[in-house]
PDB file of N, CA and C in Angstrom:
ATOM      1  N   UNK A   1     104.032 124.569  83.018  1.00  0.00           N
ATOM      2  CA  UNK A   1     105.047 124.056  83.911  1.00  0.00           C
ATOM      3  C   UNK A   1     105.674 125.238  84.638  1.00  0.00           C
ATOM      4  N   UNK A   2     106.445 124.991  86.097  1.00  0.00           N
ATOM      5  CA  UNK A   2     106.832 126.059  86.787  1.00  0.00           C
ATOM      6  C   UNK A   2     108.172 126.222  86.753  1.00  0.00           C
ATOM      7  N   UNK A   3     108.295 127.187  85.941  1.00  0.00           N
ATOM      8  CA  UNK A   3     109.954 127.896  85.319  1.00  0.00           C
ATOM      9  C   UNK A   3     110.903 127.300  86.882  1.00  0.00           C
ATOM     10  N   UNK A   4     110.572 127.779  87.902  1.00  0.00           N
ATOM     11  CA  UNK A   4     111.284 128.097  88.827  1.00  0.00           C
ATOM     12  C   UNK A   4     111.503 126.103  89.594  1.00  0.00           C
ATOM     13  N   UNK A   5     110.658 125.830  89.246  1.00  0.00           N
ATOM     14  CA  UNK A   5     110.585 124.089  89.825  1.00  0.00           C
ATOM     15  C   UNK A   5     111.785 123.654  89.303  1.00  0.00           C
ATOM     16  N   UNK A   6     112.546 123.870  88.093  1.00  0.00           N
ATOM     17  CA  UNK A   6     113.671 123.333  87.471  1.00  0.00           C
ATOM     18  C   UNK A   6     114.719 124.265  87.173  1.00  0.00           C
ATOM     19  N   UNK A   7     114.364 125.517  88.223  1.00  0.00           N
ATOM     20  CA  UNK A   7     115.576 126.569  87.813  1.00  0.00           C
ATOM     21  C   UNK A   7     116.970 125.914  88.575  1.00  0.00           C
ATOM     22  N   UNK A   8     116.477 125.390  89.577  1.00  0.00           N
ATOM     23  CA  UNK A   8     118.111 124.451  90.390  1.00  0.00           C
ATOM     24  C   UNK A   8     118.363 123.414  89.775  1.00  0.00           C
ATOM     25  N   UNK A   9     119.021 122.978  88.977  1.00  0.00           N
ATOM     26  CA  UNK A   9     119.781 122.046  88.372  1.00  0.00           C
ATOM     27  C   UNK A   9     119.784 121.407  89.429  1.00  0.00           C
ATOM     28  N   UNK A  10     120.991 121.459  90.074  1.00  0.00           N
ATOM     29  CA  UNK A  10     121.090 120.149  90.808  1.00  0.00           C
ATOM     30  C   UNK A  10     120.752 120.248  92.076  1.00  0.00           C
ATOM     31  N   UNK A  11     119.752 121.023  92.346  1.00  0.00           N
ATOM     32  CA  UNK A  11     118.312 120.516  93.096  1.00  0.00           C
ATOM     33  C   UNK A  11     117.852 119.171  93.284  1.00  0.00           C
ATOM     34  N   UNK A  12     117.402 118.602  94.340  1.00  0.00           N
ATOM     35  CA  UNK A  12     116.850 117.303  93.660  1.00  0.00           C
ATOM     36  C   UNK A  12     115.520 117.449  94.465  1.00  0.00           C
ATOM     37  N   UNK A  13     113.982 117.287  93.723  1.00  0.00           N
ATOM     38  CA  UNK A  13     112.765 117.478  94.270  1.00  0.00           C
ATOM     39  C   UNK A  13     112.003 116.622  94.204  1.00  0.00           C
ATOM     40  N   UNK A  14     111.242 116.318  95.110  1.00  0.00           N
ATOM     41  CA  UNK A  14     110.458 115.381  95.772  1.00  0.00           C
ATOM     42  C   UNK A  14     108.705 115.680  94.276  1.00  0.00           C
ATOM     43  N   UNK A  15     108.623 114.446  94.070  1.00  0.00           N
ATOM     44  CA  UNK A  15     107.317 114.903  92.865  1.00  0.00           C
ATOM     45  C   UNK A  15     106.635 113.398  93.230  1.00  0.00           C
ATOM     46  N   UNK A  16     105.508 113.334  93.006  1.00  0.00           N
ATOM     47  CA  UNK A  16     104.719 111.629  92.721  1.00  0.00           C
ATOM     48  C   UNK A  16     103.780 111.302  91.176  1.00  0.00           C
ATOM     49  N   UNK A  17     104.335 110.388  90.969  1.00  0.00           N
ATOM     50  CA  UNK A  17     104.150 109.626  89.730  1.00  0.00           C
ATOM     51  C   UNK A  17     102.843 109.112  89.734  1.00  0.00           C
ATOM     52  N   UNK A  18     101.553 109.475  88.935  1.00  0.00           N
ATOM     53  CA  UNK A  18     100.281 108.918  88.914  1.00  0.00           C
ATOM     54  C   UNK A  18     100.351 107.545  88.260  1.00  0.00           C
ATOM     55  N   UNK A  19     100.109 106.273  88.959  1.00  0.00           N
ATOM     56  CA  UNK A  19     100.168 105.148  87.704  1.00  0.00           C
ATOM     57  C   UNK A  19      99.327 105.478  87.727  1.00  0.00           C
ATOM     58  N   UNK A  20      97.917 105.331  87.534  1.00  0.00           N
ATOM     59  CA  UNK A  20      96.475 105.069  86.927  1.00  0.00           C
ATOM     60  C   UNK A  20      95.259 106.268  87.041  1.00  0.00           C
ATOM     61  N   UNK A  21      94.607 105.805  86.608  1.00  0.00           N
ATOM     62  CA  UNK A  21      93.438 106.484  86.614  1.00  0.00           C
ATOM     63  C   UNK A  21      93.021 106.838  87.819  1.00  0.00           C
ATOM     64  N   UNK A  22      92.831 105.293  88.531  1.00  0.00           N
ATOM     65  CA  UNK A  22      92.266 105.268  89.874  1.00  0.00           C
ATOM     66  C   UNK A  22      92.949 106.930  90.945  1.00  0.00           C
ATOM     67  N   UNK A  23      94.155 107.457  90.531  1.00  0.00           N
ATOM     68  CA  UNK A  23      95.398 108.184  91.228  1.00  0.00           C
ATOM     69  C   UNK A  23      96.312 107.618  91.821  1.00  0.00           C
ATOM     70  N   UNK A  24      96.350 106.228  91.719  1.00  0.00           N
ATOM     71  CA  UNK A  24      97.921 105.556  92.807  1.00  0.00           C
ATOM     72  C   UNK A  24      98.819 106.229  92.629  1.00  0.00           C
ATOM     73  N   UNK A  25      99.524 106.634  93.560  1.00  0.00           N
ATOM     74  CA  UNK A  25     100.899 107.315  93.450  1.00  0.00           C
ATOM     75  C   UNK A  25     101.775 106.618  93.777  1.00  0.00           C
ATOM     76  N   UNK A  26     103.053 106.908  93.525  1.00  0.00           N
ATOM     77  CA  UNK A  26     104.203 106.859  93.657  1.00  0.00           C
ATOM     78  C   UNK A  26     105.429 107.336  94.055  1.00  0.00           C
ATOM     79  N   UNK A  27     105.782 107.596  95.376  1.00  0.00           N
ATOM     80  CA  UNK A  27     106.855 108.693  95.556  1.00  0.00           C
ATOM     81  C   UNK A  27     107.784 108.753  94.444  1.00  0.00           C
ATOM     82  N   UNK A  28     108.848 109.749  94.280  1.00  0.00           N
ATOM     83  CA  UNK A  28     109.932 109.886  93.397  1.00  0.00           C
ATOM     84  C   UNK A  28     110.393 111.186  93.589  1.00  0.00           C
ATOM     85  N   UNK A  29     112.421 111.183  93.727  1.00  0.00           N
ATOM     86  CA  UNK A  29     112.637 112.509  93.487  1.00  0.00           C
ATOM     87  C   UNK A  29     112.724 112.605  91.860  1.00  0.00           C
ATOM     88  N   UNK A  30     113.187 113.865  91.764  1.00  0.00           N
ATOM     89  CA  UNK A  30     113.625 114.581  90.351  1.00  0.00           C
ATOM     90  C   UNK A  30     114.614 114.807  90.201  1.00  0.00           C
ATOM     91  N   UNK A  31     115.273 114.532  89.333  1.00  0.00           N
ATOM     92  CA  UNK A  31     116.916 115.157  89.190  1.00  0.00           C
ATOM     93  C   UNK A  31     117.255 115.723  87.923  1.00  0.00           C
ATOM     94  N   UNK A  32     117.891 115.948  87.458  1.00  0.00           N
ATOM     95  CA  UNK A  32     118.738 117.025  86.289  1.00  0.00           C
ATOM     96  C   UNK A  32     117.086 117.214  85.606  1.00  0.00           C
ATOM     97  N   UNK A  33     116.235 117.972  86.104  1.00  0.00           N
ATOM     98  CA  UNK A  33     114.854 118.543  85.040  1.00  0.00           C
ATOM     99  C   UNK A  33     115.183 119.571  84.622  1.00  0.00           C
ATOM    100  N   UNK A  34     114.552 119.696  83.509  1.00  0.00           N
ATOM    101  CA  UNK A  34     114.371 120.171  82.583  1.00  0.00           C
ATOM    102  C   UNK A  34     113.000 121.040  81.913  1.00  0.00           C
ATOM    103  N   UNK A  35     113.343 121.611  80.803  1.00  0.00           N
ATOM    104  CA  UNK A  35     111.830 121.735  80.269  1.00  0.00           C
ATOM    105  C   UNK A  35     111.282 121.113  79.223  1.00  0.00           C
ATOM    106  N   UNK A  36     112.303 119.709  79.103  1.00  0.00           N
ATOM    107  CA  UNK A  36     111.981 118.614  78.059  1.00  0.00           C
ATOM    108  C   UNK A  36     111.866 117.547  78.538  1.00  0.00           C
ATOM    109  N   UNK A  37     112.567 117.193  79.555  1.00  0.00           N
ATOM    110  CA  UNK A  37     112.595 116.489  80.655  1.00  0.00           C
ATOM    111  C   UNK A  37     112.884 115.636  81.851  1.00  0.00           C
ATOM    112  N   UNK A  38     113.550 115.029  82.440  1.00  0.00           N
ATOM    113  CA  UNK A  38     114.134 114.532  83.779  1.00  0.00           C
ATOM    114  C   UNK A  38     114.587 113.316  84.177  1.00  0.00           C
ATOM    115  N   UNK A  39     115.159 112.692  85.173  1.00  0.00           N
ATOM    116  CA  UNK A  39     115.113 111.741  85.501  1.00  0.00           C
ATOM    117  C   UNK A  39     114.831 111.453  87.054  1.00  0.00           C
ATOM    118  N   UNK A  40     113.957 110.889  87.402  1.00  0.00           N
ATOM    119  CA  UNK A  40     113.370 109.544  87.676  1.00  0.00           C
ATOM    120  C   UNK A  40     113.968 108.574  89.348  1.00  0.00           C
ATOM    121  N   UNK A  41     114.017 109.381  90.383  1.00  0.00           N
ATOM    122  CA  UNK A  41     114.478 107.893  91.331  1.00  0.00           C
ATOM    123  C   UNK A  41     113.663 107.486  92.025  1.00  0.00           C
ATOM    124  N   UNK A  42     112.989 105.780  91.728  1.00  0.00           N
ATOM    125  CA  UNK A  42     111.819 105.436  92.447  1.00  0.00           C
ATOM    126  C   UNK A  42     112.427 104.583  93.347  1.00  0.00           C
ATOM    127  N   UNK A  43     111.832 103.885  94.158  1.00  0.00           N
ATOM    128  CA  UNK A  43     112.575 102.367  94.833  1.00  0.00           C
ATOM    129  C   UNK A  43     112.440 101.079  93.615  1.00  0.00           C
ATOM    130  N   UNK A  44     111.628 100.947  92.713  1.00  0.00           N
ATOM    131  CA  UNK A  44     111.437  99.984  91.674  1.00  0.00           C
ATOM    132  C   UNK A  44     110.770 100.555  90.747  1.00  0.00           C
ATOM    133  N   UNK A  45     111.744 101.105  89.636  1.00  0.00           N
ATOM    134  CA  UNK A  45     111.324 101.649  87.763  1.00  0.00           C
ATOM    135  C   UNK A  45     110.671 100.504  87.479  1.00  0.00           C
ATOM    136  N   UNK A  46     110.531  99.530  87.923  1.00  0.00           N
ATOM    137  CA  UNK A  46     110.190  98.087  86.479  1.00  0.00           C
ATOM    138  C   UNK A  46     108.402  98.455  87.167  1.00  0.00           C
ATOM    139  N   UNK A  47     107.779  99.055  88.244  1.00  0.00           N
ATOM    140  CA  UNK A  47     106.414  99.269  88.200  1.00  0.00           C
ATOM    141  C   UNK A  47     106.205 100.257  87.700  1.00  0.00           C
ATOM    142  N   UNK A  48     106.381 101.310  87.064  1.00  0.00           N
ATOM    143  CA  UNK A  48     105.941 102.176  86.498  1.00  0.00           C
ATOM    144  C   UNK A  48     105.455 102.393  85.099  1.00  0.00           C
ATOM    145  N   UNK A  49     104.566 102.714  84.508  1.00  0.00           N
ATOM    146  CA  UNK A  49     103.825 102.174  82.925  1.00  0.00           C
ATOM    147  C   UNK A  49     104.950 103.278  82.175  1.00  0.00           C
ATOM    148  N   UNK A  50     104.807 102.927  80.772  1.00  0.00           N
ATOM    149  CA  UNK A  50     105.706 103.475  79.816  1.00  0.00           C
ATOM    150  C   UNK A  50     105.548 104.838  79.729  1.00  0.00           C
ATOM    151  N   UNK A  51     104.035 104.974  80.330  1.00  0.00           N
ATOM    152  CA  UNK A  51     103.231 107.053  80.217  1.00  0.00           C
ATOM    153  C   UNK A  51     102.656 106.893  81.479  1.00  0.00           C
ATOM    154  N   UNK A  52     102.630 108.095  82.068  1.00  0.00           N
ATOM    155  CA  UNK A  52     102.070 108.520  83.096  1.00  0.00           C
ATOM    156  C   UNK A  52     102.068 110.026  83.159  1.00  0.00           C
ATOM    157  N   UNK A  53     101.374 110.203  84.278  1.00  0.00           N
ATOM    158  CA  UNK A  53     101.415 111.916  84.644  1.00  0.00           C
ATOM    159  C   UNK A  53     102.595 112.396  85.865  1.00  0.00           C
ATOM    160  N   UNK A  54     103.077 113.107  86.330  1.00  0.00           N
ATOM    161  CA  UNK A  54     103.698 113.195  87.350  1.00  0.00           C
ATOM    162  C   UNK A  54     103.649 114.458  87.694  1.00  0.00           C
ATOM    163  N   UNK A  55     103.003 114.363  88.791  1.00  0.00           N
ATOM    164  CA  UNK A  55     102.863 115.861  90.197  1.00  0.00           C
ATOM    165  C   UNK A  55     103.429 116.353  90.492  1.00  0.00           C
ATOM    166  N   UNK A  56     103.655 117.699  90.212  1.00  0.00           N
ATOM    167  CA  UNK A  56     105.107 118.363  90.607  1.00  0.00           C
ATOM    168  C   UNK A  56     104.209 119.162  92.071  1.00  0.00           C
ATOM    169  N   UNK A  57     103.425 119.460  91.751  1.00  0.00           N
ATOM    170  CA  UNK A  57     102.902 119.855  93.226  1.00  0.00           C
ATOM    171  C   UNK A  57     101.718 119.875  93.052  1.00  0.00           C
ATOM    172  N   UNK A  58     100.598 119.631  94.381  1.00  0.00           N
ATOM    173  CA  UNK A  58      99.473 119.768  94.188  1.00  0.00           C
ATOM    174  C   UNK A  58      98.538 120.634  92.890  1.00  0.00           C
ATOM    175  N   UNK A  59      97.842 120.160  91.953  1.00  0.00           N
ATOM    176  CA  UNK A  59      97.475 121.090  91.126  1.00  0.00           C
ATOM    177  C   UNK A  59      98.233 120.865  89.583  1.00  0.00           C
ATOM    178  N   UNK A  60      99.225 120.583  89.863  1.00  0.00           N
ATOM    179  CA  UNK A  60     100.351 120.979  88.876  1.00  0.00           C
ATOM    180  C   UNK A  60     101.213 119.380  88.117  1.00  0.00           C
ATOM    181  N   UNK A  61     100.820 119.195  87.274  1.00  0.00           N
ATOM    182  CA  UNK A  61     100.977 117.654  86.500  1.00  0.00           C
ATOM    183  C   UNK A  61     101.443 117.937  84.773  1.00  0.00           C
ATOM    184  N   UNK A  62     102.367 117.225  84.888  1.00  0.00           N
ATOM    185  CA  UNK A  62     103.074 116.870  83.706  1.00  0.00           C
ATOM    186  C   UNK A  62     102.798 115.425  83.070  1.00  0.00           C
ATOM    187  N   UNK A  63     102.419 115.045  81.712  1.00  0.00           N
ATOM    188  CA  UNK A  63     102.671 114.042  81.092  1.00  0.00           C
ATOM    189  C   UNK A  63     103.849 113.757  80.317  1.00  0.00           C
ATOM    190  N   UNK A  64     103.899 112.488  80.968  1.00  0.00           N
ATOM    191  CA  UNK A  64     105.631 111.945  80.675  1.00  0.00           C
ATOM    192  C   UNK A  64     105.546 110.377  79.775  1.00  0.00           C
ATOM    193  N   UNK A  65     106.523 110.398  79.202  1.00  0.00           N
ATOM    194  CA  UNK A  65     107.047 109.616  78.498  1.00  0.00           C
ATOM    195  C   UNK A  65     108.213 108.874  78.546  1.00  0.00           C
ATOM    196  N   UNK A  66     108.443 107.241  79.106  1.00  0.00           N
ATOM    197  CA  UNK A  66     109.437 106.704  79.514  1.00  0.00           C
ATOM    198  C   UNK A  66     110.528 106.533  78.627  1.00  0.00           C
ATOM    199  N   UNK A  67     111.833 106.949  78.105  1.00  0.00           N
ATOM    200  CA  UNK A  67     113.023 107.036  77.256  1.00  0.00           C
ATOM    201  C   UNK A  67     114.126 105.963  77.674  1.00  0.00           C
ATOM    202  N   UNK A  68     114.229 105.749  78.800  1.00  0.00           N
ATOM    203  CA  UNK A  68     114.963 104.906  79.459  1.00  0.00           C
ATOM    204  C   UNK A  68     115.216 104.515  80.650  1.00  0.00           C
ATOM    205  N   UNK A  69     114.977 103.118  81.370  1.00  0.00           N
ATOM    206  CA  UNK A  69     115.149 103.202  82.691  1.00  0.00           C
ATOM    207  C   UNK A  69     115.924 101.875  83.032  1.00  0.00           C
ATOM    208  N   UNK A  70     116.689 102.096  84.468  1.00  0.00           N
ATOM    209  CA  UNK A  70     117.568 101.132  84.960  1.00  0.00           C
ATOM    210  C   UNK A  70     116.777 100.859  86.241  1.00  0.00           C
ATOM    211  N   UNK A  71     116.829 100.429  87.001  1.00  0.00           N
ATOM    212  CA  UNK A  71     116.825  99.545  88.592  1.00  0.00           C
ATOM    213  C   UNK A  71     115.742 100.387  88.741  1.00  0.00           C
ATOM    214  N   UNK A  72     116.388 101.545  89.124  1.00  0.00           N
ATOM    215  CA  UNK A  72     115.748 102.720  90.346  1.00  0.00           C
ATOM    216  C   UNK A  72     115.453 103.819  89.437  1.00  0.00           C
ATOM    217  N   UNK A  73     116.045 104.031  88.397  1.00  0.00           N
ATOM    218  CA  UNK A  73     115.728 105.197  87.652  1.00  0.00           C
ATOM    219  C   UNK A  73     115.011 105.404  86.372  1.00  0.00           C
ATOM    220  N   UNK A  74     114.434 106.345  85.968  1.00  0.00           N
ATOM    221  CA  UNK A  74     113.918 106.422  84.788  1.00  0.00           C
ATOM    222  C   UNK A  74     113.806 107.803  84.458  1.00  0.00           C
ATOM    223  N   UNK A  75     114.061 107.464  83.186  1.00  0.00           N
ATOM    224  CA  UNK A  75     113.945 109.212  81.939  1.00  0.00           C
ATOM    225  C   UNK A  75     112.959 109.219  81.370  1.00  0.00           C
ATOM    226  N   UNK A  76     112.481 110.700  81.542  1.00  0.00           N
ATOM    227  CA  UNK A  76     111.069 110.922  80.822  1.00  0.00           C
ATOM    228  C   UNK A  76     111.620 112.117  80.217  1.00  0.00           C
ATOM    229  N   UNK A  77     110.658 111.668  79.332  1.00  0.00           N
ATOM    230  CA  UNK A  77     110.353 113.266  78.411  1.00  0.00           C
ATOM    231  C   UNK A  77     109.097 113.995  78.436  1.00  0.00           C
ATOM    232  N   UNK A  78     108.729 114.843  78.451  1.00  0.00           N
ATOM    233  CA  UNK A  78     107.827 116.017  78.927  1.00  0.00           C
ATOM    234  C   UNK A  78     107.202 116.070  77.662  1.00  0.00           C
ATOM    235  N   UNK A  79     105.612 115.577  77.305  1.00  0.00           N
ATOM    236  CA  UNK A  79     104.867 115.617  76.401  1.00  0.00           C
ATOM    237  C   UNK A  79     104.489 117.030  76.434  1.00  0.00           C
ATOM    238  N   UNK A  80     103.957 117.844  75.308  1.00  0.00           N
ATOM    239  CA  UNK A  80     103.186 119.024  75.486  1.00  0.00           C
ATOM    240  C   UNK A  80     101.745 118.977  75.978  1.00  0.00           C
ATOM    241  N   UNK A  81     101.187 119.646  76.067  1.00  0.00           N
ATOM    242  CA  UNK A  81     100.052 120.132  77.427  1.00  0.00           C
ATOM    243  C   UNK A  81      98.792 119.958  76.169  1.00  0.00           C
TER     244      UNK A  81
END
């Protein structure tokens, strides 16, 4: 993961959410990340699966784990690699 992607706290960064295999994405920013892990603003949390991967930039993918989500938002936690 890139130290510097979550060195701004309250930064908020543009990342996309892989649902599937196929690669569908998902826009989403990032907010309060971490190196455990983040939350989540999509236009609709209730489509997103409980695990997924999420793109922090071309190349560069995290597996996540859903902890809690409301409307628009959702918390993940940052599986290890």
């Amino acid at each position: 993961m890139t130290e510097a992607w979550f060195s701004a706290k309250r930064q908020v960064r543009r990342a996309q959410i892989i649902l599937d295999k196929l690669g569908t994405r998902l826009a989403c920013e990032v907010h309060n990340g971490s190196r455990a892990g983040a939350t989540l603003r999509v236009n609709r949390a209730a489509n997103v699966p409980s695990s997924f991967d999420l793109e922090l930039q071309p190349g560069e993918t995290l597996s996540c784990t859903v902890v809690r989500r409301s409307r628009i938002d959702i918390s993940v936690r940052f599986q290890p690699a």
